[in-house]
N, C-alpha and C. Protein backbone atom coordinates (compact mmCIF):
# COMPACT_ATOMS: atom_id res chain seq x y z
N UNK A 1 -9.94 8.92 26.89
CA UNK A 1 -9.31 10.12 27.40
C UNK A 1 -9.33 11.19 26.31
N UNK A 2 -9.63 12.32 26.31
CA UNK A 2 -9.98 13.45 25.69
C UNK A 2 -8.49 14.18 26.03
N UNK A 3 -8.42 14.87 24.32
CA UNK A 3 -7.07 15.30 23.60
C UNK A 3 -7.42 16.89 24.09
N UNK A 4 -6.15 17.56 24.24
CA UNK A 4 -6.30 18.66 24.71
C UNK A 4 -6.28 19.56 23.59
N UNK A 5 -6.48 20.94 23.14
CA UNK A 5 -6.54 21.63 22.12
C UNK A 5 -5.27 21.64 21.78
N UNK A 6 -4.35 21.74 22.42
CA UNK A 6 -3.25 22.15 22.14
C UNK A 6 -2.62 20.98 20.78
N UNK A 7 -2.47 19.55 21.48
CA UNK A 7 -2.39 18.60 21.33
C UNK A 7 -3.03 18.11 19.67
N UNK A 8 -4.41 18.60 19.69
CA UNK A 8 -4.78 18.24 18.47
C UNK A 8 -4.47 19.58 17.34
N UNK A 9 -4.21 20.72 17.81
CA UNK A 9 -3.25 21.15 17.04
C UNK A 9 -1.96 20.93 16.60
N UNK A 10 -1.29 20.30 17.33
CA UNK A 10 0.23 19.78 17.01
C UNK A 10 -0.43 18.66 16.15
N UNK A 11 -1.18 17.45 16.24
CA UNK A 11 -1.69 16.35 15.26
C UNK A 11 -1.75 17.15 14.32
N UNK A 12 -2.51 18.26 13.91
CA UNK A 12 -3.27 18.51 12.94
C UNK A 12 -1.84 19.14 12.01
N UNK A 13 -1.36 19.82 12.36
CA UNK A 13 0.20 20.41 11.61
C UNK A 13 0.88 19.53 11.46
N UNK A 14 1.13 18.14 12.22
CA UNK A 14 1.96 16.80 11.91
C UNK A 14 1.41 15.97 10.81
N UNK A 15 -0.07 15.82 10.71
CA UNK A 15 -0.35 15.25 9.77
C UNK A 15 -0.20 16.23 8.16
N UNK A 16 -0.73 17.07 8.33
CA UNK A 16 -0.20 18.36 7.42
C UNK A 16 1.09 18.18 6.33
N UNK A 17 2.13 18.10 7.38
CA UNK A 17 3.51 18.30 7.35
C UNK A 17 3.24 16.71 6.83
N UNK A 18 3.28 15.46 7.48
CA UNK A 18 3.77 14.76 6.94
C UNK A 18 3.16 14.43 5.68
N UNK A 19 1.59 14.77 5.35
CA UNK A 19 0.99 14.84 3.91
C UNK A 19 1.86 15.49 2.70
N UNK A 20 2.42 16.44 3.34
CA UNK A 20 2.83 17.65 2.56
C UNK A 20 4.50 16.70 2.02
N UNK A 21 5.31 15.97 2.47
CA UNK A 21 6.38 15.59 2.50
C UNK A 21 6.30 13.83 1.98
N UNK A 22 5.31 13.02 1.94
CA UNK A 22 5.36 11.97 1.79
C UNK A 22 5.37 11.66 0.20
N UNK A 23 5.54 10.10 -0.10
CA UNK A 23 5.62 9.83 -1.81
C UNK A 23 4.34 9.70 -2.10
N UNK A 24 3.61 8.51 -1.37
CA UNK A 24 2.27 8.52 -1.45
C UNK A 24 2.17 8.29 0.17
N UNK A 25 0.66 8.28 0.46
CA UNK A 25 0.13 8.04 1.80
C UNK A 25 -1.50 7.35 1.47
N UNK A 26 -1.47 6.18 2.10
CA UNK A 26 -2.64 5.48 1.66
C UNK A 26 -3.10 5.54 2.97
N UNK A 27 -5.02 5.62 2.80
CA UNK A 27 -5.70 5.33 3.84
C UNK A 27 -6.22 4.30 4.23
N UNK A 28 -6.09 3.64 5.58
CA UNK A 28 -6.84 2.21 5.43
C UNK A 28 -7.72 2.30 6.57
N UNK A 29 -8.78 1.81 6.62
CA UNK A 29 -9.80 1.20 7.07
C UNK A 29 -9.72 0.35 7.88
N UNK A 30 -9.36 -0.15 9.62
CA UNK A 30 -9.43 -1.08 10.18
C UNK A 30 -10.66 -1.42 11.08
N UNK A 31 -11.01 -2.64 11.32
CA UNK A 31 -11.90 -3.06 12.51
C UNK A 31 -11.31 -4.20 12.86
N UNK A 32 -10.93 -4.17 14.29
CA UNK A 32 -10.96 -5.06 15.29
C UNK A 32 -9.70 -5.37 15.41
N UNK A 33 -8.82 -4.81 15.34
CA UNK A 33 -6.93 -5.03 14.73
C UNK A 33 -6.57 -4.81 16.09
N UNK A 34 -6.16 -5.42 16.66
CA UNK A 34 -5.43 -5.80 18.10
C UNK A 34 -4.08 -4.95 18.01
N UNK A 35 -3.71 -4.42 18.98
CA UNK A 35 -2.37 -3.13 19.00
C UNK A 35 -1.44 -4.05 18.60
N UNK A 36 -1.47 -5.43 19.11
CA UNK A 36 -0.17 -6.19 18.83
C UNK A 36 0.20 -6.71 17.15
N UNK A 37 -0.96 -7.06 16.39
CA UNK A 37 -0.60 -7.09 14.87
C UNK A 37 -0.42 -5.85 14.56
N UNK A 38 -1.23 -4.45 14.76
CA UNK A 38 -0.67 -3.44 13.96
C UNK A 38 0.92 -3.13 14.60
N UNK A 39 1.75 -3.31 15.37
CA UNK A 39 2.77 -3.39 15.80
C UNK A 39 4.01 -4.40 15.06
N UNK A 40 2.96 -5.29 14.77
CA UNK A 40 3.87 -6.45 14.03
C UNK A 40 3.95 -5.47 12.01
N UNK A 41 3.00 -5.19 11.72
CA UNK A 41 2.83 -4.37 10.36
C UNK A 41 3.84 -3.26 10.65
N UNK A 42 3.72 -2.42 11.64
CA UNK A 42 4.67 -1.14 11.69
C UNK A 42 6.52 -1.91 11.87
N UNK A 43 6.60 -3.18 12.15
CA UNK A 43 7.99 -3.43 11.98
C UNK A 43 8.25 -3.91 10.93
N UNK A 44 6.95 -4.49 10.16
CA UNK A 44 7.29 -5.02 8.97
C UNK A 44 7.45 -3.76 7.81
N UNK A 45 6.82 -2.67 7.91
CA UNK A 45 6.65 -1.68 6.98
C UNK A 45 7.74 -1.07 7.13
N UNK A 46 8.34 -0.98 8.13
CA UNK A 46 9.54 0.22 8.60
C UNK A 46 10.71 -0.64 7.86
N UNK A 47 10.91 -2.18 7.33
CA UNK A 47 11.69 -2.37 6.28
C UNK A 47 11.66 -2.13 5.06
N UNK A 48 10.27 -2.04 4.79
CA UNK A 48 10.26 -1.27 3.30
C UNK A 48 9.94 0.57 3.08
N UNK A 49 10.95 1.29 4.05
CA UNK A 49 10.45 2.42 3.84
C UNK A 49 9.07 3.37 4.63
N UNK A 50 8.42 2.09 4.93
CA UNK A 50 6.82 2.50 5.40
C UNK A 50 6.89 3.16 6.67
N UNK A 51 5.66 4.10 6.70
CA UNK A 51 5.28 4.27 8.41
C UNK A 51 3.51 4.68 8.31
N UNK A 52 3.50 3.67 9.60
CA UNK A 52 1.97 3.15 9.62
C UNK A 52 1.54 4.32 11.12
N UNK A 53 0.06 4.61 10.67
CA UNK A 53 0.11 5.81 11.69
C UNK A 53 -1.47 5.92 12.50
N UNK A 54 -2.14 5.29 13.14
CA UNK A 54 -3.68 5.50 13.72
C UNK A 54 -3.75 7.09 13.45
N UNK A 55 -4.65 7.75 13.20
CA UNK A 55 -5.68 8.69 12.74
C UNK A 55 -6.53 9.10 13.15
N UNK A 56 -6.77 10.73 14.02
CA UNK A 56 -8.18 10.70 13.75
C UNK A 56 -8.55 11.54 12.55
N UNK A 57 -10.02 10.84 12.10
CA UNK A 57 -10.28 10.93 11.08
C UNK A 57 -10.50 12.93 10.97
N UNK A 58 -11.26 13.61 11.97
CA UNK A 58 -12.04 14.64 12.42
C UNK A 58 -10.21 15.86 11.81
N UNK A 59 -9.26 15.23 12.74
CA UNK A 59 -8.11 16.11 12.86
C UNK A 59 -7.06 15.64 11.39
N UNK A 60 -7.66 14.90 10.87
CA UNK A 60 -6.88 15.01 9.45
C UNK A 60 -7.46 14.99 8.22
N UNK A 61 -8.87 15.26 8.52
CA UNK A 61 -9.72 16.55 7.57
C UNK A 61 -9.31 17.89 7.89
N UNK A 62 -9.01 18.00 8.92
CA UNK A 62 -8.70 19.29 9.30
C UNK A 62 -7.00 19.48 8.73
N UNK A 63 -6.32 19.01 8.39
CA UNK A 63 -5.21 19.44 7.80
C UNK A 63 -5.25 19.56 7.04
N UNK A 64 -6.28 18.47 5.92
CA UNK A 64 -6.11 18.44 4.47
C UNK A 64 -6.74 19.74 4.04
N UNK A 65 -7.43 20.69 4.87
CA UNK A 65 -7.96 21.96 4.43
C UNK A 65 -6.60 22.71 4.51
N UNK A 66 -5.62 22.55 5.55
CA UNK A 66 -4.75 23.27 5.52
C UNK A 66 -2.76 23.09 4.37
N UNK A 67 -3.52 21.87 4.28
CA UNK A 67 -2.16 21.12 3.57
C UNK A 67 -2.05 21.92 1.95
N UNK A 68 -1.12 22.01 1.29
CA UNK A 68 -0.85 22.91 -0.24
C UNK A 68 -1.20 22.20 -0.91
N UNK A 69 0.08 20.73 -0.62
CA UNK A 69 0.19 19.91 -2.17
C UNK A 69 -1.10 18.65 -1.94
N UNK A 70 -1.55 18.36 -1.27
CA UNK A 70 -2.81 16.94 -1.38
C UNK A 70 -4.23 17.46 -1.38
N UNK A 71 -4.58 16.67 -2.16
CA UNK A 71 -5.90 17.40 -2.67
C UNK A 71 -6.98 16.69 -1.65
N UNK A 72 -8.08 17.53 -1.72
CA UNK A 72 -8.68 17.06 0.28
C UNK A 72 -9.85 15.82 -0.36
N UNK A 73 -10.10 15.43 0.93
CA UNK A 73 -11.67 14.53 0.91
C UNK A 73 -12.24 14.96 1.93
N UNK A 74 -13.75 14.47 1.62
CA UNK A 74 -14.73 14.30 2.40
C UNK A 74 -14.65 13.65 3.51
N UNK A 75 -15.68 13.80 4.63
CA UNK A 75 -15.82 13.04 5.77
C UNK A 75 -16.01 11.65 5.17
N UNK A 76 -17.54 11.61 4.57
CA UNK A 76 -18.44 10.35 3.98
C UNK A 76 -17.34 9.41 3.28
N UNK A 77 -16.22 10.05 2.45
CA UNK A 77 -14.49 8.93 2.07
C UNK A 77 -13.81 8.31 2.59
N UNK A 78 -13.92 8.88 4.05
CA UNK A 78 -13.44 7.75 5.40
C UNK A 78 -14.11 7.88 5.96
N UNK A 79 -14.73 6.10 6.10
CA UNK A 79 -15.22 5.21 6.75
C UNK A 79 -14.44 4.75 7.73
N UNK A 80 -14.87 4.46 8.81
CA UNK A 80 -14.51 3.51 10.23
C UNK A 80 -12.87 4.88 10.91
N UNK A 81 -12.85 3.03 11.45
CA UNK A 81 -11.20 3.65 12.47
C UNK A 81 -9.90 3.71 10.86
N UNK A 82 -9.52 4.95 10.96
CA UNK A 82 -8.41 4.59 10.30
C UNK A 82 -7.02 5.07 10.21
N UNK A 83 -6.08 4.35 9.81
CA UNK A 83 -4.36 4.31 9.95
C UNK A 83 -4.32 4.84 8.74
N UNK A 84 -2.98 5.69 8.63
CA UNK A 84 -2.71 6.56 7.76
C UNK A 84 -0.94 5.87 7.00
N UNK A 85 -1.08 4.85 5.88
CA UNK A 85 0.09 4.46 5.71
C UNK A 85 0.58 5.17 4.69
N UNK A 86 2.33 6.09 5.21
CA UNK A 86 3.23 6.54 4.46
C UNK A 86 4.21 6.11 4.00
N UNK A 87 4.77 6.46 2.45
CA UNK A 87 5.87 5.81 2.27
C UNK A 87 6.95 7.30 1.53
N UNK A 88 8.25 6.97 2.56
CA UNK A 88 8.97 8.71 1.73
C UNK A 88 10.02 7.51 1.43
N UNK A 89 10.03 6.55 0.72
CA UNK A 89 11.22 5.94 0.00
C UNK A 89 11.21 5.42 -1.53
N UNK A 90 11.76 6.86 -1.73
CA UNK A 90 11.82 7.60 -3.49
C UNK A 90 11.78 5.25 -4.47
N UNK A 91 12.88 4.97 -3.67
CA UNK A 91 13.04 3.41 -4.91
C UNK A 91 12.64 2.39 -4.80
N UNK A 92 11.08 2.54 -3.93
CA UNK A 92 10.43 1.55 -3.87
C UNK A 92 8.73 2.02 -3.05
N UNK A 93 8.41 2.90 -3.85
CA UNK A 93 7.28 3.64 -3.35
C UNK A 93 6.04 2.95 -3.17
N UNK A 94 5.67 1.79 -3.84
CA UNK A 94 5.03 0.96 -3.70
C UNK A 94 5.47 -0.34 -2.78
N UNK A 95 6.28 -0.50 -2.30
CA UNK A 95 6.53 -1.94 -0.92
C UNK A 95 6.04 -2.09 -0.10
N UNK A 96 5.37 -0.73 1.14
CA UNK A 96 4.87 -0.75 1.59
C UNK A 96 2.87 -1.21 1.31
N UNK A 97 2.80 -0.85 0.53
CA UNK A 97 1.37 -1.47 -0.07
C UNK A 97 1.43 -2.84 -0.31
N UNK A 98 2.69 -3.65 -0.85
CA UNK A 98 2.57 -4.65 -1.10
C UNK A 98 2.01 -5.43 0.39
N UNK A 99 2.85 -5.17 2.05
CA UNK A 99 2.76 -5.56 2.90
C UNK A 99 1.41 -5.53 3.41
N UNK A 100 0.91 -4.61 3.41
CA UNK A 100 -0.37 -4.71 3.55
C UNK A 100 -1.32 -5.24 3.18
N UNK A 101 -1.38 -5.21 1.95
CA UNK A 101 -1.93 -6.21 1.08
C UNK A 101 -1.71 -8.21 1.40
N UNK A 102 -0.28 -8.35 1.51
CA UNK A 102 0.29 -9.50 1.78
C UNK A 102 -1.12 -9.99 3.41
N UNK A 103 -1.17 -8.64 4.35
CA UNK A 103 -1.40 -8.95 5.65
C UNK A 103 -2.82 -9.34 5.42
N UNK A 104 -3.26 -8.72 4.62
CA UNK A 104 -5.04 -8.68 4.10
C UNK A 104 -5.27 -10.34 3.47
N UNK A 105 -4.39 -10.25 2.89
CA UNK A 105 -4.77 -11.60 1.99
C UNK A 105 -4.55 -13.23 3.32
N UNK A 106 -4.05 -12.60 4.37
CA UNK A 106 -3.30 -13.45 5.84
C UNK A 106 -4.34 -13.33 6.14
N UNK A 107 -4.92 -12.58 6.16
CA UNK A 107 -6.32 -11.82 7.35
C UNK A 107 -7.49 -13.20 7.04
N UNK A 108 -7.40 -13.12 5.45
CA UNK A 108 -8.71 -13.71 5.01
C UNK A 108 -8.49 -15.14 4.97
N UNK A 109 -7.22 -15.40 4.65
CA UNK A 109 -6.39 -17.03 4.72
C UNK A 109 -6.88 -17.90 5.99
N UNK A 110 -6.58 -17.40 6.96
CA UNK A 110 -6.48 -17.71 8.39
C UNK A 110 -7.79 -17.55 9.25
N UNK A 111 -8.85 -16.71 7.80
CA UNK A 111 -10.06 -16.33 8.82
C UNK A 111 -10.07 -15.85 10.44
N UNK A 112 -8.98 -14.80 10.19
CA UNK A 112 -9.30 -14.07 11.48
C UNK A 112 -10.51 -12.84 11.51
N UNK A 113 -10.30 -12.36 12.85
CA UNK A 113 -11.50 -11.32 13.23
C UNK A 113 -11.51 -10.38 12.51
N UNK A 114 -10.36 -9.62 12.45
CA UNK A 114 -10.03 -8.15 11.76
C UNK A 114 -10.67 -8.24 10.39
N UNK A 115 -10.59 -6.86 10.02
CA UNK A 115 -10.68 -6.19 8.56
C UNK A 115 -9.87 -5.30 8.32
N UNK A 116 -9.04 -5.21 7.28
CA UNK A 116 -8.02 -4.71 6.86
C UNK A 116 -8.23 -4.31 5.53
N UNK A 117 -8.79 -2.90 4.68
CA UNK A 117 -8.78 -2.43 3.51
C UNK A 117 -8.38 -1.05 3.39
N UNK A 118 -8.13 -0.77 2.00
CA UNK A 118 -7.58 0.13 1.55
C UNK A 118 -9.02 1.13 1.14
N UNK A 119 -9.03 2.46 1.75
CA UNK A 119 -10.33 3.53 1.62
C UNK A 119 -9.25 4.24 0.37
N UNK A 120 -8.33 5.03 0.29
CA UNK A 120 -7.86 5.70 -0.80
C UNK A 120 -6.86 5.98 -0.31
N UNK A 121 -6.23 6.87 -1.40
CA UNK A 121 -4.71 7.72 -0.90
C UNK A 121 -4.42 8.06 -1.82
N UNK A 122 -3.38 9.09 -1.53
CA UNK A 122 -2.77 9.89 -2.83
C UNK A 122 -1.78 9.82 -3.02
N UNK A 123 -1.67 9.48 -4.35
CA UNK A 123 -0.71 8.86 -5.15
C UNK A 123 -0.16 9.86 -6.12
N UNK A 124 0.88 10.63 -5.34
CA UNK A 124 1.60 11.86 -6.39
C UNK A 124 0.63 12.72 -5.94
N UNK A 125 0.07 12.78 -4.31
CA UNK A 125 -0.46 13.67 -4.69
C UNK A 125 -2.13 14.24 -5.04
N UNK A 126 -2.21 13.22 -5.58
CA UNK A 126 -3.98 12.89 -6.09
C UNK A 126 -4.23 11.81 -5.36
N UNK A 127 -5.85 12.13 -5.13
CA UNK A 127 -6.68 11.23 -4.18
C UNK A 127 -7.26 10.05 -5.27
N UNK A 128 -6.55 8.86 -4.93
CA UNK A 128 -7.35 8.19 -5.35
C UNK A 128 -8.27 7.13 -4.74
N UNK A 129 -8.74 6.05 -5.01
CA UNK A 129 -10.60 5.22 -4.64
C UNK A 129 -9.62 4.16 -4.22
N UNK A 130 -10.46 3.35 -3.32
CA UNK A 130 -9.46 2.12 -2.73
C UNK A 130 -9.37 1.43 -3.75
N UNK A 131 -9.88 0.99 -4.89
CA UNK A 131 -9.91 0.11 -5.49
C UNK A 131 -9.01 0.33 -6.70
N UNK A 132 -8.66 1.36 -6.62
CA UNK A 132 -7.19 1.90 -7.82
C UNK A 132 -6.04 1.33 -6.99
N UNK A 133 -6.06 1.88 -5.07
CA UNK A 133 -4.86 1.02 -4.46
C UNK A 133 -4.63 0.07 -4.45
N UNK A 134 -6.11 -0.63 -4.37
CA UNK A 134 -5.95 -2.29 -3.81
C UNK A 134 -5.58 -2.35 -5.47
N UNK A 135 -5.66 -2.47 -6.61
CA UNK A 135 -4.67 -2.55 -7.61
C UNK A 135 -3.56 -2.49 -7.76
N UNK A 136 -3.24 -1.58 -7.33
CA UNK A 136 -1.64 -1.12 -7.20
C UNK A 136 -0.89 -2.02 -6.40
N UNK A 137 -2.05 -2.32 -5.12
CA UNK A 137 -0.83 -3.26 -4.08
C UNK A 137 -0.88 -4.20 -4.97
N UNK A 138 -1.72 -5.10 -5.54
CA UNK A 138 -1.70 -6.34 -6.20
C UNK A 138 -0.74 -6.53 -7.32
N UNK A 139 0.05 -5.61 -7.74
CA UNK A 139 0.81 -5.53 -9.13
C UNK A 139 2.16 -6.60 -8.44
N UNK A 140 2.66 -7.28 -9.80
CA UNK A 140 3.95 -7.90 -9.23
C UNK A 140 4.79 -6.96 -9.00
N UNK A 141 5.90 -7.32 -8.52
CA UNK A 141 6.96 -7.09 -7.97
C UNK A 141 8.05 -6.74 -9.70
N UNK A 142 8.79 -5.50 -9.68
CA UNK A 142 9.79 -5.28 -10.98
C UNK A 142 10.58 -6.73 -11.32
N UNK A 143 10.73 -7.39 -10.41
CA UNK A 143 11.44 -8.70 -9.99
C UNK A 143 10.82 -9.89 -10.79
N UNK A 144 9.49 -9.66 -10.26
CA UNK A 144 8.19 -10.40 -10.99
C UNK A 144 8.31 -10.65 -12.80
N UNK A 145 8.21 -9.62 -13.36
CA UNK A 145 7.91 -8.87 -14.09
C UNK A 145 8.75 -9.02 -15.38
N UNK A 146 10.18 -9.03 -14.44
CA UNK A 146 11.67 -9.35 -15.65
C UNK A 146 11.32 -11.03 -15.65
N UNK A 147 11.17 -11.40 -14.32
CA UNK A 147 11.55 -13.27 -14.81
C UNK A 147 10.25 -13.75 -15.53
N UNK A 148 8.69 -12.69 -15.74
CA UNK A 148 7.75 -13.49 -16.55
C UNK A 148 8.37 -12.85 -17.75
N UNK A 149 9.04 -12.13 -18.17
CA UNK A 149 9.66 -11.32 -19.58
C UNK A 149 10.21 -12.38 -19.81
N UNK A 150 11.32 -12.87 -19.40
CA UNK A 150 12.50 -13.50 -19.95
C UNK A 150 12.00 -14.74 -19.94
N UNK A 151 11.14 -15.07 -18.93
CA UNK A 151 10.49 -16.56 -19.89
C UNK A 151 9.96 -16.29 -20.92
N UNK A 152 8.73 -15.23 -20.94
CA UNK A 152 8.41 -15.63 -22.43
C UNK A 152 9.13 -15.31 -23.31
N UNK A 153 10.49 -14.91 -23.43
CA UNK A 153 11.59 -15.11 -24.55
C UNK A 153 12.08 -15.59 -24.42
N UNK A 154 12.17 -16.50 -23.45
CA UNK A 154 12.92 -18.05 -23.37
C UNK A 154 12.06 -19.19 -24.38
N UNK A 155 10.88 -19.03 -24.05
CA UNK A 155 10.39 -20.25 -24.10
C UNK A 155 10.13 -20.76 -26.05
N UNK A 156 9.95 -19.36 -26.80
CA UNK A 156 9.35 -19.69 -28.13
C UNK A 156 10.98 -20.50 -28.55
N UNK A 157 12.14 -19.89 -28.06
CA UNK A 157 13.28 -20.56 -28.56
C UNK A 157 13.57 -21.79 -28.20
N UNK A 158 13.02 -22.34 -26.82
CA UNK A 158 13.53 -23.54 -26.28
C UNK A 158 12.46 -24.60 -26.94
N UNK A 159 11.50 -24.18 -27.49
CA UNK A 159 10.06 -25.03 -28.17
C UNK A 159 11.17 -25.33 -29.59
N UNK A 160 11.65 -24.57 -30.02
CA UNK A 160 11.86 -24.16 -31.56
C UNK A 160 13.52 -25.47 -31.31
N UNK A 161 13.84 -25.34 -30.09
CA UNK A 161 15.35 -25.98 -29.88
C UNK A 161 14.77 -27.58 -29.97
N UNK A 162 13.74 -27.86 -29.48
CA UNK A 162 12.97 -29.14 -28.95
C UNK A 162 12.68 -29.97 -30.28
N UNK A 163 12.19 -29.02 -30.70
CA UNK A 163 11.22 -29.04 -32.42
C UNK A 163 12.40 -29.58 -33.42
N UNK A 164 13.58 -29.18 -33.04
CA UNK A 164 14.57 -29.12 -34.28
C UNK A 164 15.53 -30.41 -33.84
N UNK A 165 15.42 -30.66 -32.58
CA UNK A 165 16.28 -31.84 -32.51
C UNK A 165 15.21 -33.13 -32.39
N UNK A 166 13.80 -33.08 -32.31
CA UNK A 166 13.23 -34.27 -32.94
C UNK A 166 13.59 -34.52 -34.34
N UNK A 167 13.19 -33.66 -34.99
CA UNK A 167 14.04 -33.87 -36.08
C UNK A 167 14.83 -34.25 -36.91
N UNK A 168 16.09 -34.33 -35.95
CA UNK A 168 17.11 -34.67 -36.31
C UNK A 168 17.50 -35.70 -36.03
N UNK A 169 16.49 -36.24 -34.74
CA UNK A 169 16.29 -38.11 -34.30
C UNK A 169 15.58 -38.72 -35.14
N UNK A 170 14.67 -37.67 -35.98
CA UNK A 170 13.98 -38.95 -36.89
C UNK A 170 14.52 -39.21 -38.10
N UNK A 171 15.59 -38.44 -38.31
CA UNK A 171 16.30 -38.14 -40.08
C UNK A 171 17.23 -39.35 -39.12
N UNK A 172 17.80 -38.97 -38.41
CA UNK A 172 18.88 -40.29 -37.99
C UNK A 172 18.56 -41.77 -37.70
């Protein structure tokens, strides 16, 4: 069914607007994604802040000419069908990437049909290459991060605790 002018002008100022207002907005790349998993992703994302959005590609080139703050791309930069994932939640701007990522790594686990990747997005703003995102989603968790810290300053002391009471079994 064919979009009326009107219609893809309101898209084209919505995507605009929401470019113009988001933390980052990543582009992804789908084939063969059944309405009912991307449905299951948009409830999972909408807990971390996220909102997952189908795209056309034609009408959100056409904003990014009109948008201030995001710097534009090319047609030839998006490839295939693609969803437009936003995140406007300032204390955890990256969660939503993690999910996706999580779903990708499901995708390939389970050997289903779909394809699920990251084409780019801008991050602050700047366009960056999928392969800077798909980085980004892959990073641990702040959570991650403290408990590999605090082991490794756990551990040289608990070696050194180990070390010192053999020791003290063999003097005894």
């Amino acid at each position: 069914m064919a979009i009326s002018r009107t219609k893809k002008e309101q898209l084209v100022g919505l995507y605009g607007e929401i470019l113009d207002t988001a933390i980052n907005a990543v582009v992804i790349s789908q084939v063969g994604l059944p309405v009912n998993e991307v449905n299951k992703l948009r409830k999972s994302l909408k807990k971390t802040g996220g909102q997952l959005m189908i795209v056309k590609k034609r009408l959100l080139l056409k904003s990014l000419e009109g948008a201030k703050s995001v710097e534009a791309v090319t047609h030839s930069q998006l490839p295939g069908s693609l969803m437009l994932l936003l995140c406007k939640d300032e204390s955890s701007p990256l969660s939503p990437l993690k999910v996706i990522a999580d779903y990708t790594k499901l995708i390939k686990k389970e050997g289903l049909p779909y394809q699920v990747q990251y084409v780019g997005g801008w991050m602050e703003k700047v366009w960056k290459e999928g392969s800077y995102v798909s980085e980004i989603a892959n990073l641990p968790s702040k959570e991650e991060l403290i408990s590999k810290f605090l082991y490794l300053l756990k551990h040289p002391v608990s070696s050194f605790a180990r070390v010192i009471s053999e020791v003290a079994k063999n003097k005894a």
